[in-house]
PDB file of N, CA and C in Angstrom:
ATOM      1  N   UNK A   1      16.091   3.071   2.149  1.00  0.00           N
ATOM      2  CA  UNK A   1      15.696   1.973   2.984  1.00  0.00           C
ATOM      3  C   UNK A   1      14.217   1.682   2.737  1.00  0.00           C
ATOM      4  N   UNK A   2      13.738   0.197   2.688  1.00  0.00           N
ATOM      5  CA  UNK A   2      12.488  -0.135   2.429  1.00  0.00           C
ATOM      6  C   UNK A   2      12.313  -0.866   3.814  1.00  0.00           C
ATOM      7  N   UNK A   3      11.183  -0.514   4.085  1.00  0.00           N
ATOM      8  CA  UNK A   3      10.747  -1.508   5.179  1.00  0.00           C
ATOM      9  C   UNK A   3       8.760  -2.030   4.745  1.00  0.00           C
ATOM     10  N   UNK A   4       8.567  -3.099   5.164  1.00  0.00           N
ATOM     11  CA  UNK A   4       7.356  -3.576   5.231  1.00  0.00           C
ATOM     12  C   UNK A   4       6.804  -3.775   6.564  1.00  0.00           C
ATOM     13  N   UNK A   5       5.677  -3.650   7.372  1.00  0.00           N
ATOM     14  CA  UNK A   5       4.925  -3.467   8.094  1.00  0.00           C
ATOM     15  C   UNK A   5       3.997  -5.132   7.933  1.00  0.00           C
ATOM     16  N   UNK A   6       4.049  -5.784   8.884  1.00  0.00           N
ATOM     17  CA  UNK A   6       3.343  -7.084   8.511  1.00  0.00           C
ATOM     18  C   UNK A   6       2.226  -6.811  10.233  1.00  0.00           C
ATOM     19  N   UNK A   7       1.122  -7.506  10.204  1.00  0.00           N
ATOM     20  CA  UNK A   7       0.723  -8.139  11.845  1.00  0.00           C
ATOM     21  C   UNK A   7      -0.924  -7.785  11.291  1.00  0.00           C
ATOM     22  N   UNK A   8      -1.777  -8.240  12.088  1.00  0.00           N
ATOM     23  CA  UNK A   8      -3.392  -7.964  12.151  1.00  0.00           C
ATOM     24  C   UNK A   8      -3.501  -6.303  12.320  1.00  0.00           C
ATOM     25  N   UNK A   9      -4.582  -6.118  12.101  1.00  0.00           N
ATOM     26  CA  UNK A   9      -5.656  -5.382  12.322  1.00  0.00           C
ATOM     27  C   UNK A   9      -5.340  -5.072  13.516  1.00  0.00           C
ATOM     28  N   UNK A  10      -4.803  -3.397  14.212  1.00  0.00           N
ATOM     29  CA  UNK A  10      -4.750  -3.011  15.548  1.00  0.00           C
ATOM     30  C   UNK A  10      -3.283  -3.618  16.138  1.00  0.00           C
ATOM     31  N   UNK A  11      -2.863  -3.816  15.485  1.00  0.00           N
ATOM     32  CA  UNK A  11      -1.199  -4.638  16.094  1.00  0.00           C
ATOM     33  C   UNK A  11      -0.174  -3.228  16.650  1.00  0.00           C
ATOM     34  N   UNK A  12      -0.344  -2.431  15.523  1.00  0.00           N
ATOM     35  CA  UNK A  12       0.373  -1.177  16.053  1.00  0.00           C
ATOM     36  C   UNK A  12       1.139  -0.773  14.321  1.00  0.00           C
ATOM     37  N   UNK A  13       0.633  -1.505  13.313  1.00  0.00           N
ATOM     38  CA  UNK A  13       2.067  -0.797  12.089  1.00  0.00           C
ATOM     39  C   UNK A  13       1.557   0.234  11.637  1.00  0.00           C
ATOM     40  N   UNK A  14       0.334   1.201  12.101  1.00  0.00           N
ATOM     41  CA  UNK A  14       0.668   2.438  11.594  1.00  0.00           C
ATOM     42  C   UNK A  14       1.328   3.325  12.928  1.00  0.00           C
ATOM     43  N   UNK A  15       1.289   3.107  13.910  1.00  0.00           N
ATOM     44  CA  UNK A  15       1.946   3.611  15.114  1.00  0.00           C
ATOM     45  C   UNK A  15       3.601   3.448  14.488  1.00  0.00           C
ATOM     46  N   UNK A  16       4.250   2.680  14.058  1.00  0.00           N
ATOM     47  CA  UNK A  16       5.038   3.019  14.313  1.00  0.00           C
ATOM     48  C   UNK A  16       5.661   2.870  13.009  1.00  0.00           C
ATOM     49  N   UNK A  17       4.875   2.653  12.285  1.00  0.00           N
ATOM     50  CA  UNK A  17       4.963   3.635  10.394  1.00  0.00           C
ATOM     51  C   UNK A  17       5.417   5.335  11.076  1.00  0.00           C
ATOM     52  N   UNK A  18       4.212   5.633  11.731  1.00  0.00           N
ATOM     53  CA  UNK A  18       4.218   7.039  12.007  1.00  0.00           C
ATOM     54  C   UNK A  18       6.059   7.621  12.596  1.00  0.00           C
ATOM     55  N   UNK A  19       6.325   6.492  13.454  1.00  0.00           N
ATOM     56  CA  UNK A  19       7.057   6.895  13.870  1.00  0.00           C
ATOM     57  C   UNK A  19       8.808   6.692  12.868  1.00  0.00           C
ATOM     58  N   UNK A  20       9.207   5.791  11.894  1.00  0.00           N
ATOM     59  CA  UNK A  20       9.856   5.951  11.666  1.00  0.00           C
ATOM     60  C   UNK A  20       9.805   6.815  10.282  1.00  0.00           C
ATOM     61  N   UNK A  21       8.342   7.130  10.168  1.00  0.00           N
ATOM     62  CA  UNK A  21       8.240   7.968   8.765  1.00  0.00           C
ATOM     63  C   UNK A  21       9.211   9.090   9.376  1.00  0.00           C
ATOM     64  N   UNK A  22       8.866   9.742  10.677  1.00  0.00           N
ATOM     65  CA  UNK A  22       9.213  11.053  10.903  1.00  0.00           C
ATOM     66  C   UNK A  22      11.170  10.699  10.874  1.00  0.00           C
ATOM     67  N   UNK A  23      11.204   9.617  11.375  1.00  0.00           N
ATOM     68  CA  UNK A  23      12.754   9.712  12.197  1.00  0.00           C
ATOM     69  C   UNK A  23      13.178   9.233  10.612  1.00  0.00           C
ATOM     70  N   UNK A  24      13.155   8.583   9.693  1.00  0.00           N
ATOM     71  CA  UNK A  24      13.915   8.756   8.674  1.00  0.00           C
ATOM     72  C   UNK A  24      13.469   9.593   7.267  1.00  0.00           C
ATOM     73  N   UNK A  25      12.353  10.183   7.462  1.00  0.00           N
ATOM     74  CA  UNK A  25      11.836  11.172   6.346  1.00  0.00           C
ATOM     75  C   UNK A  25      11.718  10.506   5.154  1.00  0.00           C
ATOM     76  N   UNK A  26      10.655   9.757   5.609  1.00  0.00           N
ATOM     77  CA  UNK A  26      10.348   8.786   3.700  1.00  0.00           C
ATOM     78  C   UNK A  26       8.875   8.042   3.816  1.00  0.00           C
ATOM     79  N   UNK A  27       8.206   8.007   2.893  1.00  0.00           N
ATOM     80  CA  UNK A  27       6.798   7.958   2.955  1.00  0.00           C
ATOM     81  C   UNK A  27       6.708   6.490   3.506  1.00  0.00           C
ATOM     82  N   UNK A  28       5.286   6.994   4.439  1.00  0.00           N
ATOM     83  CA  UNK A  28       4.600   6.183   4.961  1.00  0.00           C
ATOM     84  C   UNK A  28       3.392   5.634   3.974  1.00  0.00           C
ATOM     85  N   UNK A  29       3.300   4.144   2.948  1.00  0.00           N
ATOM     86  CA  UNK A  29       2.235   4.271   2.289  1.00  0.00           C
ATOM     87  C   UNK A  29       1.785   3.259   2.600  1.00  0.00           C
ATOM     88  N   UNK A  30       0.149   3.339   2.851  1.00  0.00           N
ATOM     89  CA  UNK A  30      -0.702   2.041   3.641  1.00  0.00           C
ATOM     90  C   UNK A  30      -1.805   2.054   2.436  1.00  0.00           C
ATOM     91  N   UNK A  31      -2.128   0.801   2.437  1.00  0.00           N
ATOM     92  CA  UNK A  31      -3.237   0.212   1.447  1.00  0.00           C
ATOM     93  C   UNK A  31      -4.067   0.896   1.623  1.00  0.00           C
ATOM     94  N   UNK A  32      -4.623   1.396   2.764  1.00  0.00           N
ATOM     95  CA  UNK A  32      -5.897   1.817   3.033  1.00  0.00           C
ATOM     96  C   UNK A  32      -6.000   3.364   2.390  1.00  0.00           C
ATOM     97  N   UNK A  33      -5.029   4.293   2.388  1.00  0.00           N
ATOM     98  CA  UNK A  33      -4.971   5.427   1.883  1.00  0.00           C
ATOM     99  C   UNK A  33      -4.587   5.444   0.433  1.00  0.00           C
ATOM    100  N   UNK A  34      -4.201   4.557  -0.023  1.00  0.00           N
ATOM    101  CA  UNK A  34      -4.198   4.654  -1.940  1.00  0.00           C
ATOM    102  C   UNK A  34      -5.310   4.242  -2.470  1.00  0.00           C
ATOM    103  N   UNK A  35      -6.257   3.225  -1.629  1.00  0.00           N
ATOM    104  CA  UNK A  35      -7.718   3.020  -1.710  1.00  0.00           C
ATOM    105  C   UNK A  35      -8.318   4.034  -2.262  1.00  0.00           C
ATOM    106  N   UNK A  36      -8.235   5.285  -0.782  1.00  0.00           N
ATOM    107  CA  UNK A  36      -9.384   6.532  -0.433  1.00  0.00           C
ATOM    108  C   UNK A  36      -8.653   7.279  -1.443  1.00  0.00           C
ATOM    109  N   UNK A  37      -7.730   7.119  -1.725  1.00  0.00           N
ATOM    110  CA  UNK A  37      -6.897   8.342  -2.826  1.00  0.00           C
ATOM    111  C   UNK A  37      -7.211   7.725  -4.341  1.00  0.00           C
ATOM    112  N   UNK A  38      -7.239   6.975  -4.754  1.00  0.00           N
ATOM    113  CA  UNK A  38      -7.920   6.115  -6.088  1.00  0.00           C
ATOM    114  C   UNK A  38      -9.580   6.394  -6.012  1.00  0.00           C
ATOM    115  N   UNK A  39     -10.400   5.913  -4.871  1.00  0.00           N
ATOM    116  CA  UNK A  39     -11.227   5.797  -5.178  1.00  0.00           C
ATOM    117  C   UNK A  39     -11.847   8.058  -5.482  1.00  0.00           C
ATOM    118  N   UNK A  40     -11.230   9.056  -4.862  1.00  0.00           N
ATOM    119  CA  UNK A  40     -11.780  10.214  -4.205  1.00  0.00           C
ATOM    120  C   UNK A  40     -11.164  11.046  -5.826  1.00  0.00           C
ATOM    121  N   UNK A  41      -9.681  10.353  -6.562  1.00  0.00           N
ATOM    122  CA  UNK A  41      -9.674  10.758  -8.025  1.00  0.00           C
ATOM    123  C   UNK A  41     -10.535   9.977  -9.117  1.00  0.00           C
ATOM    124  N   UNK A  42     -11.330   8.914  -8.721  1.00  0.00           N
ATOM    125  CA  UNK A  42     -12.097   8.619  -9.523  1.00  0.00           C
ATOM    126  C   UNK A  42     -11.444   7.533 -10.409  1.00  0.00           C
ATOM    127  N   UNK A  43     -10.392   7.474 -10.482  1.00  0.00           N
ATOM    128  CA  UNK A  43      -9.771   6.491 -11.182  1.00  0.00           C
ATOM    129  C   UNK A  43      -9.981   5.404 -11.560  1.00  0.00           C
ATOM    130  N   UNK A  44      -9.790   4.486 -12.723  1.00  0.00           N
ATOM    131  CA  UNK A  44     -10.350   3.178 -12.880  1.00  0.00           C
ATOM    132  C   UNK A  44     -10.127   2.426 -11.887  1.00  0.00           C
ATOM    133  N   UNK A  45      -9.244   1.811 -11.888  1.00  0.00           N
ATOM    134  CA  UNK A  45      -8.918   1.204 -10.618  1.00  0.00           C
ATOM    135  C   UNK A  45      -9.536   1.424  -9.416  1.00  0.00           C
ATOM    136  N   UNK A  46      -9.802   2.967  -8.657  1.00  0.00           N
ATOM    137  CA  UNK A  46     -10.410   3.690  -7.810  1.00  0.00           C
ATOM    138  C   UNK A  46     -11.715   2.819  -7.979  1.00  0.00           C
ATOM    139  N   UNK A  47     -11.936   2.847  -8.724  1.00  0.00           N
ATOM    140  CA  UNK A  47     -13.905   2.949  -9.403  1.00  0.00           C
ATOM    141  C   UNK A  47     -14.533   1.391  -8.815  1.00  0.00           C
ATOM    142  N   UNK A  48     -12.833   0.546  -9.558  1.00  0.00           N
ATOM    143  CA  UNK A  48     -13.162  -0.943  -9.179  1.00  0.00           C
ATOM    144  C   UNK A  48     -13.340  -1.400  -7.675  1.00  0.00           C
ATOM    145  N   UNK A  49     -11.979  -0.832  -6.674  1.00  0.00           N
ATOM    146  CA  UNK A  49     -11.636  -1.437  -5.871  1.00  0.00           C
ATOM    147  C   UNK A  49     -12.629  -0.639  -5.349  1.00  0.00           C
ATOM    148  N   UNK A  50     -13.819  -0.029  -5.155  1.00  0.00           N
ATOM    149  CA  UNK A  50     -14.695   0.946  -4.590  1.00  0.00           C
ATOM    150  C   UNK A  50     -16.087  -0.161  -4.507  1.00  0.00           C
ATOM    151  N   UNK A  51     -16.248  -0.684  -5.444  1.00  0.00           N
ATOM    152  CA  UNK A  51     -17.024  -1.611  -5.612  1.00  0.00           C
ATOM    153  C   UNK A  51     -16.959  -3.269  -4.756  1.00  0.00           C
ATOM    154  N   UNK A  52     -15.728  -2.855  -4.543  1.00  0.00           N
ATOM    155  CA  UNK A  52     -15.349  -4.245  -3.337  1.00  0.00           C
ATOM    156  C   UNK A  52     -15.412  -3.747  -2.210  1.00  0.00           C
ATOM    157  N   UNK A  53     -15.607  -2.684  -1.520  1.00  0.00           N
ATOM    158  CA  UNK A  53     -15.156  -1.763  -0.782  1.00  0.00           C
ATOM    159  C   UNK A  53     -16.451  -1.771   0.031  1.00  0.00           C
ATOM    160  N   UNK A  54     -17.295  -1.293  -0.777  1.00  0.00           N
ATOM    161  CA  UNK A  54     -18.709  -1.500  -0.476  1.00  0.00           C
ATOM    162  C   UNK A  54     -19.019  -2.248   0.100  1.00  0.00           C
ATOM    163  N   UNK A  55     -19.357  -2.983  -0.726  1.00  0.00           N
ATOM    164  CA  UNK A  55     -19.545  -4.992  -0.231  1.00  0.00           C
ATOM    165  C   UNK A  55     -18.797  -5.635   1.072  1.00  0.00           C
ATOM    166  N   UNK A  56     -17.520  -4.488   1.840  1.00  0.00           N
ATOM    167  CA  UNK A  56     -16.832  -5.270   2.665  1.00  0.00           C
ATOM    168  C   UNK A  56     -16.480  -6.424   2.457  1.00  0.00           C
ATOM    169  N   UNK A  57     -15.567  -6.707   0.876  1.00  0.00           N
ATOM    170  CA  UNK A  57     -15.382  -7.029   0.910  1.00  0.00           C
ATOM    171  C   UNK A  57     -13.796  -6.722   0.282  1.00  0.00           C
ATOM    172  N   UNK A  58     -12.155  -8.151   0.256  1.00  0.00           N
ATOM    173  CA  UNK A  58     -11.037  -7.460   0.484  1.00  0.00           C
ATOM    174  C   UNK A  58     -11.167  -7.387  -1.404  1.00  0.00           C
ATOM    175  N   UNK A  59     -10.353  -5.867  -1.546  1.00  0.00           N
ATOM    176  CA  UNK A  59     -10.077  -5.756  -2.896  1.00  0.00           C
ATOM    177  C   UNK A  59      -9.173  -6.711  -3.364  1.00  0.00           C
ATOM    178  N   UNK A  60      -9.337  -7.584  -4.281  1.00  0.00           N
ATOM    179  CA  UNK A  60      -8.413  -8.191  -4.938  1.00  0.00           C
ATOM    180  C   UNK A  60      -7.171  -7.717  -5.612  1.00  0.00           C
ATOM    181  N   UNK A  61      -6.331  -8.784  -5.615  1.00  0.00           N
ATOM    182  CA  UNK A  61      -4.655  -8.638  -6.324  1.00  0.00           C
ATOM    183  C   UNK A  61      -4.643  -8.067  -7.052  1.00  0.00           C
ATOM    184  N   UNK A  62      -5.580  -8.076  -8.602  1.00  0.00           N
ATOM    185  CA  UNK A  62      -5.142  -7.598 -10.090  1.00  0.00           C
ATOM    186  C   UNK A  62      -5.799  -6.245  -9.598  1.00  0.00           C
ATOM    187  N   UNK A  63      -6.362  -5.775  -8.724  1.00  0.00           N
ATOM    188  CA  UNK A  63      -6.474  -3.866  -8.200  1.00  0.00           C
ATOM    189  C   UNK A  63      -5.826  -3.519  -7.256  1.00  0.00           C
ATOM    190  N   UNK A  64      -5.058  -4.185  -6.352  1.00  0.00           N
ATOM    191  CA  UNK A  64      -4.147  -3.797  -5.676  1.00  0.00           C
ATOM    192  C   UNK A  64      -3.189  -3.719  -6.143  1.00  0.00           C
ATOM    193  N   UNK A  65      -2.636  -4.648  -6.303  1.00  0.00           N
ATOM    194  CA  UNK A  65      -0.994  -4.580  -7.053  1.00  0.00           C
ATOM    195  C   UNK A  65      -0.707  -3.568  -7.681  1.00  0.00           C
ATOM    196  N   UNK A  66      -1.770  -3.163  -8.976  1.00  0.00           N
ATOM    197  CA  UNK A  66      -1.467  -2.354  -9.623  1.00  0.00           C
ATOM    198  C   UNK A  66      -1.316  -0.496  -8.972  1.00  0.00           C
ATOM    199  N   UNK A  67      -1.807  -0.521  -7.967  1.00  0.00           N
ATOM    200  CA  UNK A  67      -1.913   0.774  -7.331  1.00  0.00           C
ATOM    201  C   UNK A  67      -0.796   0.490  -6.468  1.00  0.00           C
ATOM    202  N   UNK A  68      -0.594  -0.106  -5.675  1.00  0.00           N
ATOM    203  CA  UNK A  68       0.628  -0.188  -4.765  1.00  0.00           C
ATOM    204  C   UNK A  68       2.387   0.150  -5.760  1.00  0.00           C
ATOM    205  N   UNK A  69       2.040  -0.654  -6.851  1.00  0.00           N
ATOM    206  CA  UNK A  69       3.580  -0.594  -7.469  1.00  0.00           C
ATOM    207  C   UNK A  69       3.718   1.015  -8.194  1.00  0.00           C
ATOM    208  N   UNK A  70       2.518   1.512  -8.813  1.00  0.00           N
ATOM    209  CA  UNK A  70       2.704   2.976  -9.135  1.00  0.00           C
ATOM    210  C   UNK A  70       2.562   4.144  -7.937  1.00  0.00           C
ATOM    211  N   UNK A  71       2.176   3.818  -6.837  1.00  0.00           N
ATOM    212  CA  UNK A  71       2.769   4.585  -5.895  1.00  0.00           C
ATOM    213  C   UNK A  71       3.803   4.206  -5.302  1.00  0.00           C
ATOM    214  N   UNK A  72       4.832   3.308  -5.691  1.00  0.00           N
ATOM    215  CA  UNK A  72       5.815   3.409  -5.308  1.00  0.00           C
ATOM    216  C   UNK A  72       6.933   3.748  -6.016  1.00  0.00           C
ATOM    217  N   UNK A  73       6.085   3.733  -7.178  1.00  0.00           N
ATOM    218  CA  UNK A  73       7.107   4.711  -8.435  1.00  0.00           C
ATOM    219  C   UNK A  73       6.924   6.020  -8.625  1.00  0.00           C
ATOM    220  N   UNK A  74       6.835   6.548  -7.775  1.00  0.00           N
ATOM    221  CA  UNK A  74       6.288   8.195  -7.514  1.00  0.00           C
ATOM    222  C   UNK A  74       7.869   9.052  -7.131  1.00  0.00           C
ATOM    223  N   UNK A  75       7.904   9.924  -7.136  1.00  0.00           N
ATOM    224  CA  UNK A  75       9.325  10.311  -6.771  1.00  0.00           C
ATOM    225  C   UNK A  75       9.474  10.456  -5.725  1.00  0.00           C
ATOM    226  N   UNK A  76       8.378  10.507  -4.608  1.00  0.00           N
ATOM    227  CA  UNK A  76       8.929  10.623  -2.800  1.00  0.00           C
ATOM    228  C   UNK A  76       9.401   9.418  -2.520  1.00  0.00           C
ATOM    229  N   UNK A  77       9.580   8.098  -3.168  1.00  0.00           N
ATOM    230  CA  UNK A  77      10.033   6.802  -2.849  1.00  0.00           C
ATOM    231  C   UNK A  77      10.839   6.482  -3.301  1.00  0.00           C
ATOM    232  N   UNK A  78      11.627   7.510  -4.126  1.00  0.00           N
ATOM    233  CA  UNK A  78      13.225   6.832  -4.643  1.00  0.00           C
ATOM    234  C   UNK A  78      13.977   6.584  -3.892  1.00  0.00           C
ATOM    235  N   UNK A  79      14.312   6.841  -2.749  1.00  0.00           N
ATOM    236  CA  UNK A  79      15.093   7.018  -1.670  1.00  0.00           C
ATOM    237  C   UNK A  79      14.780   6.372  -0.588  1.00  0.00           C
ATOM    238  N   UNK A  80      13.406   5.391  -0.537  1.00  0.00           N
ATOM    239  CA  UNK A  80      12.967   4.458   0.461  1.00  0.00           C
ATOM    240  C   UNK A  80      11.231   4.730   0.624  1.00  0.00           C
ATOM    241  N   UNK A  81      10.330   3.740   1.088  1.00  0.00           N
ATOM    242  CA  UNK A  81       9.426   3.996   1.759  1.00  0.00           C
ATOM    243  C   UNK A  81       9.360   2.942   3.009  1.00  0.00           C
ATOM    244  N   UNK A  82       8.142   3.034   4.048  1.00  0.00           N
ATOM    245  CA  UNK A  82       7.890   2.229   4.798  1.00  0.00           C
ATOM    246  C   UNK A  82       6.329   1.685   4.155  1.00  0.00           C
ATOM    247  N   UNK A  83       6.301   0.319   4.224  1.00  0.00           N
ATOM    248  CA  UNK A  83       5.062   0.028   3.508  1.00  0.00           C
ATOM    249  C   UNK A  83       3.997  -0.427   4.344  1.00  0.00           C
ATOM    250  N   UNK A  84       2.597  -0.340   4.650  1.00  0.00           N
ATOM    251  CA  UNK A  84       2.238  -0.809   5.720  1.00  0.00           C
ATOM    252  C   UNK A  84       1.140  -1.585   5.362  1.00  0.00           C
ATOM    253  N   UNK A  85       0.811  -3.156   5.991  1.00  0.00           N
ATOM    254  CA  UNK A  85      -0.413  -3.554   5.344  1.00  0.00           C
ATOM    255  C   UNK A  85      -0.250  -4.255   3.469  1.00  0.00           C
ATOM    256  N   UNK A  86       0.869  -4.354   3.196  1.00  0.00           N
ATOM    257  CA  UNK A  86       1.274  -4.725   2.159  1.00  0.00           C
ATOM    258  C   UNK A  86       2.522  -5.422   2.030  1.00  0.00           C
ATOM    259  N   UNK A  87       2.763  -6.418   1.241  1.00  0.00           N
ATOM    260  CA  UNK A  87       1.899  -7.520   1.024  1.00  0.00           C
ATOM    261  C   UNK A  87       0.716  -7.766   2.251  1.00  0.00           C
ATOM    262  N   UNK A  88      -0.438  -8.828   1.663  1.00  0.00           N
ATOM    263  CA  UNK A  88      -0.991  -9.730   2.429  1.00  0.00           C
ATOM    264  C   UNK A  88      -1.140 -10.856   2.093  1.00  0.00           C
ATOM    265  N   UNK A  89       0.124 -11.143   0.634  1.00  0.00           N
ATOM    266  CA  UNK A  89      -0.557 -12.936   0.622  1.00  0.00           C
ATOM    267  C   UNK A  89       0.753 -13.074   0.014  1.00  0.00           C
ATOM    268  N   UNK A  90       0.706 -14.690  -0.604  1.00  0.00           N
ATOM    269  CA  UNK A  90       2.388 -15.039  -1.435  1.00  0.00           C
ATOM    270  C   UNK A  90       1.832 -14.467  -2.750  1.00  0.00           C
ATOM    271  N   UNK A  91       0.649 -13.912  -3.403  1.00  0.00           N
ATOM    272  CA  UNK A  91       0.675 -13.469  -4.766  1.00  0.00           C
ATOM    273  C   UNK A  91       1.585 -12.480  -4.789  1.00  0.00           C
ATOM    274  N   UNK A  92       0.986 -11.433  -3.770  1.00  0.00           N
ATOM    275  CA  UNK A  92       1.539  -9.954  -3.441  1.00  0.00           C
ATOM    276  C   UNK A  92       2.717  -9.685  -3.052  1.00  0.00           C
ATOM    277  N   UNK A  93       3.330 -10.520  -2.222  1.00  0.00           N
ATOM    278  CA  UNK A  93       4.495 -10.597  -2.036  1.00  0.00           C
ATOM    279  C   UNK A  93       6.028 -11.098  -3.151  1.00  0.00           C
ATOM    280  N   UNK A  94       5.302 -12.080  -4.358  1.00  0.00           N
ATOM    281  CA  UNK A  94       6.025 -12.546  -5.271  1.00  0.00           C
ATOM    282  C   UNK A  94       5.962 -11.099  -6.223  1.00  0.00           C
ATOM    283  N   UNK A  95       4.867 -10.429  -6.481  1.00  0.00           N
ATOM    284  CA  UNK A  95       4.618  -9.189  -7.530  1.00  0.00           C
ATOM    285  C   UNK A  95       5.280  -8.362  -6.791  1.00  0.00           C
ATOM    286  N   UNK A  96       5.508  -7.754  -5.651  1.00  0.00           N
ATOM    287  CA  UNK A  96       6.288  -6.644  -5.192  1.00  0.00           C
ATOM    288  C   UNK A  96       7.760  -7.460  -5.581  1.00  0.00           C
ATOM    289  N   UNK A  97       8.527  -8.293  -5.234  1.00  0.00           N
ATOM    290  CA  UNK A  97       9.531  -9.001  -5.231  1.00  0.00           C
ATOM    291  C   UNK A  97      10.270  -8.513  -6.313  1.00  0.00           C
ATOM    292  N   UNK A  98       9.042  -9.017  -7.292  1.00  0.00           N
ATOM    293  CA  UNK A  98       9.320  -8.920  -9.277  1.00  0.00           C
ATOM    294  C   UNK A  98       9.956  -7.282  -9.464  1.00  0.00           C
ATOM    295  N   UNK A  99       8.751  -6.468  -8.810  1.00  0.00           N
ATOM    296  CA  UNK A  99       9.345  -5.287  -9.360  1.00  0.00           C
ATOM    297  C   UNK A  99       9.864  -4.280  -8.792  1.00  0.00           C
ATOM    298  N   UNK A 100      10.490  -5.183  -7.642  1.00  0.00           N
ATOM    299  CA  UNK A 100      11.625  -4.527  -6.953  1.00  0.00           C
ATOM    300  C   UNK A 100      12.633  -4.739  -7.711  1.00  0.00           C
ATOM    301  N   UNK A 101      13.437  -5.552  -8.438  1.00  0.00           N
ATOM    302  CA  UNK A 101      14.318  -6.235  -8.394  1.00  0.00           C
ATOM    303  C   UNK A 101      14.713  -5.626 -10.028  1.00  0.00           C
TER     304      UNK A 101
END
């Protein structure tokens, strides 16, 4: 099962990410933690979206995308994740679409 998490800032989707992570046992993955996990291995990508990060300002598509779709090709997500905070636009949403499918 895939689910996506949509609403503002403080709405509640990691509250209750949290909660169906536990009740169906399948990763909870939020933009904000593949960020701190890219940027803390140093990674290219890491390196880039670190540099927007700074600035407060939002990391762009061609560094998101690419981190969102390889953590979801990880092996704790064969079997479903809950996604949170992802998509946030029709780019992101057409590129997850693509390589779901």
């Amino acid at each position: 099962m895939n689910i996506l998490f949509f609403g503002p800032n403080g709405s509640g989707k990691g509250t209750q990410g949290a909660i169906l992570k536990d009740k169906y046992n399948t990763p909870h993955i939020e933009s904000g933690a593949i960020f701190r996990d890219n940027i803390g291995k140093g990674t290219e990508l890491g390196t880039k979206a670190k540099s927007y990060i700074d600035k407060g300002d939002l990391v762009p598509d061609e560094i998101t995308i690419p981190m969102i779709l390889d953590r979801l090709q990880q092996d704790d997500c064969k079997n479903g994740w809950l996604l949170d905070g992802f998509p946030r636009n029709k780019n992101q949403a057409i590129k997850l679409d693509e390589a779901l499918k």
